[in-house]
N, C-alpha and C. Protein backbone atom coordinates (compact mmCIF):
# COMPACT_ATOMS: atom_id res chain seq x y z
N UNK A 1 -70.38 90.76 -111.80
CA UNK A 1 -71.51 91.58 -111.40
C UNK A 1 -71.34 91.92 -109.92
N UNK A 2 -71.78 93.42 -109.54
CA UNK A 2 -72.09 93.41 -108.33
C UNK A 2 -73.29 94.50 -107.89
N UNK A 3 -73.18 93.99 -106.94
CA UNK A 3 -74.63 94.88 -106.23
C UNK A 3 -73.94 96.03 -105.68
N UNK A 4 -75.02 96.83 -106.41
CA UNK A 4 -74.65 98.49 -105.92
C UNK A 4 -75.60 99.01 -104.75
N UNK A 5 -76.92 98.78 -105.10
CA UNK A 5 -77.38 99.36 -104.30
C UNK A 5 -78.76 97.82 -103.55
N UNK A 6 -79.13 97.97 -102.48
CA UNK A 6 -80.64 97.29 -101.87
C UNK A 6 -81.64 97.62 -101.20
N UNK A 7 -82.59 98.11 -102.21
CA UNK A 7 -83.73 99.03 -101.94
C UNK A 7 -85.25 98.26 -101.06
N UNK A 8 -85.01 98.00 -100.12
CA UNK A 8 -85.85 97.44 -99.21
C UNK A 8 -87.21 98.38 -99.57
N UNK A 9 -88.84 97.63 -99.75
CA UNK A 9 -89.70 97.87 -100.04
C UNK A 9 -90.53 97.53 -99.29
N UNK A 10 -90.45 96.42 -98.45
CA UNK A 10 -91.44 95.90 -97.58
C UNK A 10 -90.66 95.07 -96.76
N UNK A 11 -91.13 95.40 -95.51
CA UNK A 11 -90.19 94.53 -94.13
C UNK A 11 -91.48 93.81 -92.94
N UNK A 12 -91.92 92.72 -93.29
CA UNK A 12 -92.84 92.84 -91.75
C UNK A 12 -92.66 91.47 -91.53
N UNK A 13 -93.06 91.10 -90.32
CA UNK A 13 -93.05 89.36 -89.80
C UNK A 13 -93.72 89.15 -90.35
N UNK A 14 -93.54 87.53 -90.82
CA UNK A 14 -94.44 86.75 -91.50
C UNK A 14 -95.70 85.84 -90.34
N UNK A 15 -96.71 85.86 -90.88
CA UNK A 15 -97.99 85.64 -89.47
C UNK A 15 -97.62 86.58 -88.78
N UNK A 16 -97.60 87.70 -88.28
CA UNK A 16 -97.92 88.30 -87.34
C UNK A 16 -96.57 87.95 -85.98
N UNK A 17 -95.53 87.10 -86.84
CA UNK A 17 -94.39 86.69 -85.67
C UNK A 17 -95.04 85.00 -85.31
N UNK A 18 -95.61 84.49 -86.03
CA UNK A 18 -95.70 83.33 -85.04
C UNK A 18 -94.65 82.24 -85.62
N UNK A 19 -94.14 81.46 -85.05
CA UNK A 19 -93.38 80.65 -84.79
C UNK A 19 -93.34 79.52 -85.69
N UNK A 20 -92.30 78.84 -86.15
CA UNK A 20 -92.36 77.83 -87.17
C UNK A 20 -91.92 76.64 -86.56
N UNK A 21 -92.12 75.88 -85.75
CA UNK A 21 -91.72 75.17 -84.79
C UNK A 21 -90.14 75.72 -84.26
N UNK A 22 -88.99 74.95 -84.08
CA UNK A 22 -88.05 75.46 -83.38
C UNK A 22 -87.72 76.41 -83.80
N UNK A 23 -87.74 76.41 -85.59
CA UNK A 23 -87.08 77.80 -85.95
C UNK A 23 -87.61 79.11 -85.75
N UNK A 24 -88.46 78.95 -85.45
CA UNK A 24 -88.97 80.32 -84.58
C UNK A 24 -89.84 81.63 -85.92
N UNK A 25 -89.52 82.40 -85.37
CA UNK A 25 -90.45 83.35 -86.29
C UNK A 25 -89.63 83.58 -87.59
N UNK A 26 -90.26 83.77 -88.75
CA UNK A 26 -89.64 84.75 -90.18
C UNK A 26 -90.62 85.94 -90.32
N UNK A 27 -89.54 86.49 -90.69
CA UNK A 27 -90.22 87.82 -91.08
C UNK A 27 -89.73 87.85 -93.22
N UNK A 28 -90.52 88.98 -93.70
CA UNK A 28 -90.60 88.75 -95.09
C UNK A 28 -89.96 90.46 -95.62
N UNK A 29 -88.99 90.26 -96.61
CA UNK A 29 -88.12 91.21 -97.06
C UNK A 29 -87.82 91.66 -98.45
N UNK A 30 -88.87 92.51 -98.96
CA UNK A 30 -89.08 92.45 -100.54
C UNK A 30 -88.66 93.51 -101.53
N UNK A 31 -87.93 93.61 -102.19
CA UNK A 31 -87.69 95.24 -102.31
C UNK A 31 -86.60 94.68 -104.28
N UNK A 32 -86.35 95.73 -104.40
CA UNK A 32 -85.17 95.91 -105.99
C UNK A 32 -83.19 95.62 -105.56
N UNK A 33 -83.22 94.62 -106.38
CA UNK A 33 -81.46 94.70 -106.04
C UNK A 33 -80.85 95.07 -107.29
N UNK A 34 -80.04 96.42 -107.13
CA UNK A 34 -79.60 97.18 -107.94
C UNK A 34 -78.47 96.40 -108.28
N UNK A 35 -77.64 96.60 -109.24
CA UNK A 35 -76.48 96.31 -109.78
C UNK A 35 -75.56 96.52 -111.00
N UNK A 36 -74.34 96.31 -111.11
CA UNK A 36 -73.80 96.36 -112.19
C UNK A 36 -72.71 95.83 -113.16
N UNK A 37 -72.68 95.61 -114.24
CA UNK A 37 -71.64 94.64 -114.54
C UNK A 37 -70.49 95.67 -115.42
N UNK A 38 -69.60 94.85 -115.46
CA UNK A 38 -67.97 95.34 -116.14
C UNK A 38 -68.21 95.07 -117.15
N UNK A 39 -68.86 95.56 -118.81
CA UNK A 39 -68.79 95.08 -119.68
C UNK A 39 -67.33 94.48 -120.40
N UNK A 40 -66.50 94.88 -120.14
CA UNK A 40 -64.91 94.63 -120.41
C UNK A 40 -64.39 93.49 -119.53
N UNK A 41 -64.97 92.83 -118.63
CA UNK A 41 -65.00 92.04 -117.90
C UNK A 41 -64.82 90.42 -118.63
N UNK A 42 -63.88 89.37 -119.02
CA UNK A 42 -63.92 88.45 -119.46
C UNK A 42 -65.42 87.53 -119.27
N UNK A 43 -65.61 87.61 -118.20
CA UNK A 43 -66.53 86.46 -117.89
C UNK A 43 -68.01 87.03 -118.58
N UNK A 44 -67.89 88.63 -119.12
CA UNK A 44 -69.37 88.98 -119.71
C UNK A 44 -69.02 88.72 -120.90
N UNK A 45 -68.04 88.25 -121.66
CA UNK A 45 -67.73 88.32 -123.01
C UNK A 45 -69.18 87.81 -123.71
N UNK A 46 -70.03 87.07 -123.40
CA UNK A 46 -70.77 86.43 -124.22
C UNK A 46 -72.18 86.74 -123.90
N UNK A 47 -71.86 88.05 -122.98
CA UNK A 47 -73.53 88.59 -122.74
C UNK A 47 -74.17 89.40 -124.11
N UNK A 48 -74.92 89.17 -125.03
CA UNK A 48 -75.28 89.54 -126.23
C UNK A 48 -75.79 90.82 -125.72
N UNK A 49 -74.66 92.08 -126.97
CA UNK A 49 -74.58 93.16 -126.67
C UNK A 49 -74.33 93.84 -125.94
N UNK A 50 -73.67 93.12 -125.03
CA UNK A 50 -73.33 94.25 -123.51
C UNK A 50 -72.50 95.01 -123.65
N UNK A 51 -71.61 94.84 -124.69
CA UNK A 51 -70.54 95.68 -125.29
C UNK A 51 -71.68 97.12 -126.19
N UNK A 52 -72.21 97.41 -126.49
CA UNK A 52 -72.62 98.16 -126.72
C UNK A 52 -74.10 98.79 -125.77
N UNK A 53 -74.72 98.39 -124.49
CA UNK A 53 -75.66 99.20 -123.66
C UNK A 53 -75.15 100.37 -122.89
N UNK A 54 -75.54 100.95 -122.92
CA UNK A 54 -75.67 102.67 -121.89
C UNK A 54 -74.43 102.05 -120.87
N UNK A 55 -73.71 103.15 -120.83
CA UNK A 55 -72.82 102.69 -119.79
C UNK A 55 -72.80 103.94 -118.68
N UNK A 56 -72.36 103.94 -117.21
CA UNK A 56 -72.39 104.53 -116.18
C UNK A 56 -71.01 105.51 -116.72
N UNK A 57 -70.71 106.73 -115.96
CA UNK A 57 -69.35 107.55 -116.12
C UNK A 57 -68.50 106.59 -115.47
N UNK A 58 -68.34 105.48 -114.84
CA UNK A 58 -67.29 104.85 -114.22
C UNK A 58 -67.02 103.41 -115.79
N UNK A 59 -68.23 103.45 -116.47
CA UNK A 59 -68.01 102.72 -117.56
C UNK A 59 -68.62 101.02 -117.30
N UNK A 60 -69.28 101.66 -116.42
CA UNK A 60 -70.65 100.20 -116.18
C UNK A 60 -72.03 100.10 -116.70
N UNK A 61 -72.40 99.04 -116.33
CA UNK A 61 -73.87 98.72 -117.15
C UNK A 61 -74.74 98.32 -116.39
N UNK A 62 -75.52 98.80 -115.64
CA UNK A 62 -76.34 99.10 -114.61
C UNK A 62 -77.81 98.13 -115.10
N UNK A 63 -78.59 97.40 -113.71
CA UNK A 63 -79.54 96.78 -114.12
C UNK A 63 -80.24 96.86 -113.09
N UNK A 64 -81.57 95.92 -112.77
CA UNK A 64 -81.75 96.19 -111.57
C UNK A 64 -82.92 94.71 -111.52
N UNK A 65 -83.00 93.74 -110.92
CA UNK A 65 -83.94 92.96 -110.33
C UNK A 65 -84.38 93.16 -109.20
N UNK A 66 -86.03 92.42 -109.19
CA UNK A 66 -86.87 92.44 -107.80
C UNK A 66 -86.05 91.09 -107.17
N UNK A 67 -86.50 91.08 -105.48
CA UNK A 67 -85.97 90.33 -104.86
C UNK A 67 -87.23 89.73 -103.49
N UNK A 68 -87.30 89.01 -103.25
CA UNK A 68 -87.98 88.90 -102.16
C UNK A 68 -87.89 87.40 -101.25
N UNK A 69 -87.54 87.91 -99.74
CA UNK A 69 -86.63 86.92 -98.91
C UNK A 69 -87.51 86.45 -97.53
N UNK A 70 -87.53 85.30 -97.64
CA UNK A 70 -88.55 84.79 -96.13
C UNK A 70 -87.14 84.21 -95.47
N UNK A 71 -87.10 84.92 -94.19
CA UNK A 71 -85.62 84.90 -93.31
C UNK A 71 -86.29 84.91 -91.95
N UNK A 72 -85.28 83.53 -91.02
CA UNK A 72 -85.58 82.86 -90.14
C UNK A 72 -85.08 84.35 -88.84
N UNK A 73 -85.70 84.98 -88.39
CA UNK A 73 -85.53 85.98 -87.57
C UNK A 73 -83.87 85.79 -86.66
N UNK A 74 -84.24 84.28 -85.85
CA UNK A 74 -83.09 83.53 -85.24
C UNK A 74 -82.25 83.07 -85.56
N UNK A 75 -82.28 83.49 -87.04
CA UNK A 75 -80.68 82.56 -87.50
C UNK A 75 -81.04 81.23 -88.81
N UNK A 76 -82.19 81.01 -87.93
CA UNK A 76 -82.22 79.44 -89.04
C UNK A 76 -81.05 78.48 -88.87
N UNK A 77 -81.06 77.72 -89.90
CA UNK A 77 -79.91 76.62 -90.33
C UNK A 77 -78.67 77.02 -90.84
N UNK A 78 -78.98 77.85 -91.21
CA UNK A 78 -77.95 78.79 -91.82
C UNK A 78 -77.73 78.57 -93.41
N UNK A 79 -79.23 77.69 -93.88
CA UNK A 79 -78.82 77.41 -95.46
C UNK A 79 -79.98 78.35 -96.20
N UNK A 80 -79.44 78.74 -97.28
CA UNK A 80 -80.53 79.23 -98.10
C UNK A 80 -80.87 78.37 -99.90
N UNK A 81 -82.35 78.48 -99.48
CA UNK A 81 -82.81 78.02 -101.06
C UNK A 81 -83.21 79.30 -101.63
N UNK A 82 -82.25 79.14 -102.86
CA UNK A 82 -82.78 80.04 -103.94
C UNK A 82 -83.74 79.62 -105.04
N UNK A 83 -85.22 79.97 -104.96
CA UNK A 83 -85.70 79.30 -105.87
C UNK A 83 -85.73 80.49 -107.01
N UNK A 84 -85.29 79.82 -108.29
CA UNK A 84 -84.94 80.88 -109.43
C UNK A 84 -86.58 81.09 -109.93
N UNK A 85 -87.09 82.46 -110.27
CA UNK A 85 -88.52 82.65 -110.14
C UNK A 85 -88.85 82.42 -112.15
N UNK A 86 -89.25 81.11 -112.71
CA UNK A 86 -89.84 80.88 -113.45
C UNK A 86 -91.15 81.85 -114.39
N UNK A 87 -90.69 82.50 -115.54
CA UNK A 87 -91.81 83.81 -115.32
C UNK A 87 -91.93 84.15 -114.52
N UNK A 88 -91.30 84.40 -113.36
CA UNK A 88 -91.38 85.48 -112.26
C UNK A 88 -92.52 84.73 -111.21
N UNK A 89 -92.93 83.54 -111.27
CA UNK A 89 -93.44 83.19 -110.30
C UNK A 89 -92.66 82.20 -109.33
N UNK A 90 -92.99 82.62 -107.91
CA UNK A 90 -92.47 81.65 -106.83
C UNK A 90 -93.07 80.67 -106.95
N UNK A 91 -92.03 79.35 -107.28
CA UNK A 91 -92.63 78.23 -107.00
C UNK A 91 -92.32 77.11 -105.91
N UNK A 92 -91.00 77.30 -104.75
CA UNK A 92 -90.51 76.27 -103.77
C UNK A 92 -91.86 76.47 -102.74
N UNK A 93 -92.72 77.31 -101.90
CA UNK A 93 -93.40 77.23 -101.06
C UNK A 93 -94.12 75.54 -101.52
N UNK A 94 -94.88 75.87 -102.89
CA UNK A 94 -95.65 75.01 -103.48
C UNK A 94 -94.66 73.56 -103.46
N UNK A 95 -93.43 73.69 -103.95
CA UNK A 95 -92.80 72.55 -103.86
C UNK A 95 -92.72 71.65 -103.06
N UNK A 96 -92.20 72.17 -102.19
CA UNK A 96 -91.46 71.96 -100.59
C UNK A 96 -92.78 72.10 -99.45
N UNK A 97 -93.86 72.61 -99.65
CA UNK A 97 -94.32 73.26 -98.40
C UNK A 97 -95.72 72.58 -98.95
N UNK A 98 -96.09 72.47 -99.94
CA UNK A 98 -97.21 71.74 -100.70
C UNK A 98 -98.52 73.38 -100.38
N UNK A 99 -98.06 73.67 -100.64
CA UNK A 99 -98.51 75.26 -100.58
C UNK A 99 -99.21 76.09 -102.25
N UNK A 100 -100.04 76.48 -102.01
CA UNK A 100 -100.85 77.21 -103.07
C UNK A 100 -99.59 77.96 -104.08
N UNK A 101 -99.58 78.10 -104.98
CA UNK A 101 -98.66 79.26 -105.41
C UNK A 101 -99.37 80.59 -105.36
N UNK A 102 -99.01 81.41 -104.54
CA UNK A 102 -99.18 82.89 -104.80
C UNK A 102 -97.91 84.03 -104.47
N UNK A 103 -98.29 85.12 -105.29
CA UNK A 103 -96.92 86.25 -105.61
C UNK A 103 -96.64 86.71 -104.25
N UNK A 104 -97.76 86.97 -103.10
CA UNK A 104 -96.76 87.38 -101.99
C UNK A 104 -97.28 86.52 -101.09
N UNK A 105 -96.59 85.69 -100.23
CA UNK A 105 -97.42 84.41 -99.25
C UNK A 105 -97.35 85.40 -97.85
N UNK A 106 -98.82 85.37 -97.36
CA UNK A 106 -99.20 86.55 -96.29
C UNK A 106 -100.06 85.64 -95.32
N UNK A 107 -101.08 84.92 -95.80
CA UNK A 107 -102.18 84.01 -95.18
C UNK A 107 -101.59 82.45 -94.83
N UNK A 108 -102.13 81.98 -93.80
CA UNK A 108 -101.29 80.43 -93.50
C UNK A 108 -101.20 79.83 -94.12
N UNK A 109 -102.39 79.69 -94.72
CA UNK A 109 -102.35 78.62 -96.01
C UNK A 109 -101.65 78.85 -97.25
N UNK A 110 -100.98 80.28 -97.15
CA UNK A 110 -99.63 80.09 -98.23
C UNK A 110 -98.42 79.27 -97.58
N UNK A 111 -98.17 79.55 -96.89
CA UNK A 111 -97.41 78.41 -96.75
C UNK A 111 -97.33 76.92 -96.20
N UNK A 112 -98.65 76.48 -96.44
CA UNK A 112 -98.53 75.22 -96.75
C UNK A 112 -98.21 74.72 -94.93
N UNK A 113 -97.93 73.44 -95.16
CA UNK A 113 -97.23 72.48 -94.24
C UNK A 113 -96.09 73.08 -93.49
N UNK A 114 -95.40 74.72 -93.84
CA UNK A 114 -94.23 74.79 -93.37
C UNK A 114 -92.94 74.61 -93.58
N UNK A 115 -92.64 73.71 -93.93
CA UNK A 115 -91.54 72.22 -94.00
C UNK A 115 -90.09 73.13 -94.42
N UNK A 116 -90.39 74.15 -95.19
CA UNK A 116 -89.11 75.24 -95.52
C UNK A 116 -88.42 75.74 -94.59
N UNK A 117 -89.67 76.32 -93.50
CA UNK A 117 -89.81 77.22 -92.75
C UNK A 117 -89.42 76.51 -91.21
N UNK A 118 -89.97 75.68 -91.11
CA UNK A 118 -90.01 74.74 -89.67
C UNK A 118 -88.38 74.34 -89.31
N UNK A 119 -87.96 73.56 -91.28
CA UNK A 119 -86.81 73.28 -90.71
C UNK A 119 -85.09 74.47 -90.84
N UNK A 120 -86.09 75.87 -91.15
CA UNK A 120 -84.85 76.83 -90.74
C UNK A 120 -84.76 77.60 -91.67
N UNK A 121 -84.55 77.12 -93.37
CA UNK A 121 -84.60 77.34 -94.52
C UNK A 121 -84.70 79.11 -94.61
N UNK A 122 -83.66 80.14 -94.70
CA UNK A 122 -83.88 81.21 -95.42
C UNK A 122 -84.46 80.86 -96.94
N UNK A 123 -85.64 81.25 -97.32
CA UNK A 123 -85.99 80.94 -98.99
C UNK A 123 -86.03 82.50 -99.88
N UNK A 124 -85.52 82.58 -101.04
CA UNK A 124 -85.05 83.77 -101.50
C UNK A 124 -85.08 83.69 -102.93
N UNK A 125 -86.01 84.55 -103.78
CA UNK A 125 -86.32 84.34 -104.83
C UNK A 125 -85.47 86.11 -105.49
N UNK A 126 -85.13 85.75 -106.74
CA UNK A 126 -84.71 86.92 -107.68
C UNK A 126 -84.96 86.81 -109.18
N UNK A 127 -85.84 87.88 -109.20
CA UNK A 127 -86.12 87.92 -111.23
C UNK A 127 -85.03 87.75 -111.92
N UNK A 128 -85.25 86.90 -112.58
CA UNK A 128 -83.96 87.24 -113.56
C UNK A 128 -84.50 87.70 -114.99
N UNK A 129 -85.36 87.42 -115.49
CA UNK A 129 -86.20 87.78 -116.92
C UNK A 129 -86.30 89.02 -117.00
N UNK A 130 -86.22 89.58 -118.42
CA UNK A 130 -86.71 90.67 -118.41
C UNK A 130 -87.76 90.98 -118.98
N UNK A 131 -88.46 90.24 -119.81
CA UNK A 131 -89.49 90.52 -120.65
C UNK A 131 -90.59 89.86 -119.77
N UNK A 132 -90.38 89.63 -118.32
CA UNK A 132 -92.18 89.50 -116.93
C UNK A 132 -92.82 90.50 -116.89
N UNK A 133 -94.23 90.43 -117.03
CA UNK A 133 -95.01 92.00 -117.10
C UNK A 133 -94.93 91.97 -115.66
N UNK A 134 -94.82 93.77 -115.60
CA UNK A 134 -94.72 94.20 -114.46
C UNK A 134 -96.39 94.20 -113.48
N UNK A 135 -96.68 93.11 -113.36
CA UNK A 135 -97.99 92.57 -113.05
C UNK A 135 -98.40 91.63 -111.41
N UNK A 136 -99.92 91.59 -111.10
CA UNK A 136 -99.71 90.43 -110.25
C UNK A 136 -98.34 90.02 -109.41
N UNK A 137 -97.35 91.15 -108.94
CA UNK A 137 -96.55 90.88 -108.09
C UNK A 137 -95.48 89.77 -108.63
N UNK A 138 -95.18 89.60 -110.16
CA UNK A 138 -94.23 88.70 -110.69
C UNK A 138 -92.99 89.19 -110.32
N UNK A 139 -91.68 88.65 -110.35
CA UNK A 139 -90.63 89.01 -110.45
C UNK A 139 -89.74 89.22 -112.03
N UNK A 140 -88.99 90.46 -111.74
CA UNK A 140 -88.59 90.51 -112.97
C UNK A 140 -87.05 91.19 -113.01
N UNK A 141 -86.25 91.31 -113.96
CA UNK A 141 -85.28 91.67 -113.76
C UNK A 141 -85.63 93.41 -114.85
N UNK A 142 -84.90 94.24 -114.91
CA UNK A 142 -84.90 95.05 -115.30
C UNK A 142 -82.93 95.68 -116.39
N UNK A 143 -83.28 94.68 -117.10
CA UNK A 143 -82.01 95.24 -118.27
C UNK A 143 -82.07 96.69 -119.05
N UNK A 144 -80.70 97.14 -119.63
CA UNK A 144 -80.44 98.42 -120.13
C UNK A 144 -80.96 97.72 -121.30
N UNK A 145 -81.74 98.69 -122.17
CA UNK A 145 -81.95 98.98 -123.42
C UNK A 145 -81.10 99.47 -124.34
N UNK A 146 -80.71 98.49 -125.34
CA UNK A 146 -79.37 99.01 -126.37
C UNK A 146 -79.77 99.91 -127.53
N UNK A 147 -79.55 100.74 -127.94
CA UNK A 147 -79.91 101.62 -129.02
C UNK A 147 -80.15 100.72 -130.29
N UNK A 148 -80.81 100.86 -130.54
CA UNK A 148 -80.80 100.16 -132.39
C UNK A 148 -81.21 99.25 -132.47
């Protein structure tokens, strides 16, 4: 698989820029990550039906998931958690941060204690499902539809 295209949808500091102890400010980065796979590709051999979905004139199979990234302005630690979005809901803030679960964390009290954030943590969630209603700010992935 690769990413073709990254359609940035929303870009702003998170709080208003304020500071997470050393690690300093995050800002929040939410948008569609386009992509596409090689159906002829060994490693898709066992994607059910990919051999037969809509294919691109270059002979690809085009998809597209939501994405949305809380990134340490300064760099951070330089590690990232990917939390894989469960029905399309974020759940590490709540984990890690003992934080409310909600679809876009905007108010302090979404994020909790911090503890992601304080100690550097880029956190980065991607739909992978496709059958998440496109609802309440869930994440979802967006697959080709096979004829028949």
């Amino acid at each position: 698989m690769s990413v073709t295209a990254l359609e940035i949808q929303q870009r702003e500091p998170v709080l208003g820029g304020r500071a997470f102890g050393t690690a300093g400010a995050y800002e929040k980065i939410a948008g569609v990550l386009r992509f596409a796979v090689d159906p002829a590709h060994p490693l898709h051999a066992e994607i059910t039906d990919l051999d037969r979905a809509p294919r691109t004139p270059a002979g690809l199979v085009e998809g597209a998931a939501d994405f949305y990234l809380l990134r340490p302005v300064g760099g951070g630690n330089g590690a990232l958690l990917l939390d894989v979005a469960n029905r399309g809901r974020k759940v590490a803030l709540g984990m890690f941060n003992s934080a409310v679960r909600v679809a876009d964390p905007t108010a302090e009290e979404d994020f909790g204690n911090g503890f992601l954030l304080r100690h550097g943590y880029t956190v980065a969630w991607v739909g992978w499902q496709h059958e998440v209603p496109e609802q309440d700010g869930l994440m979802a992935m967006r697959a080709p539809v096979v004829p028949g």
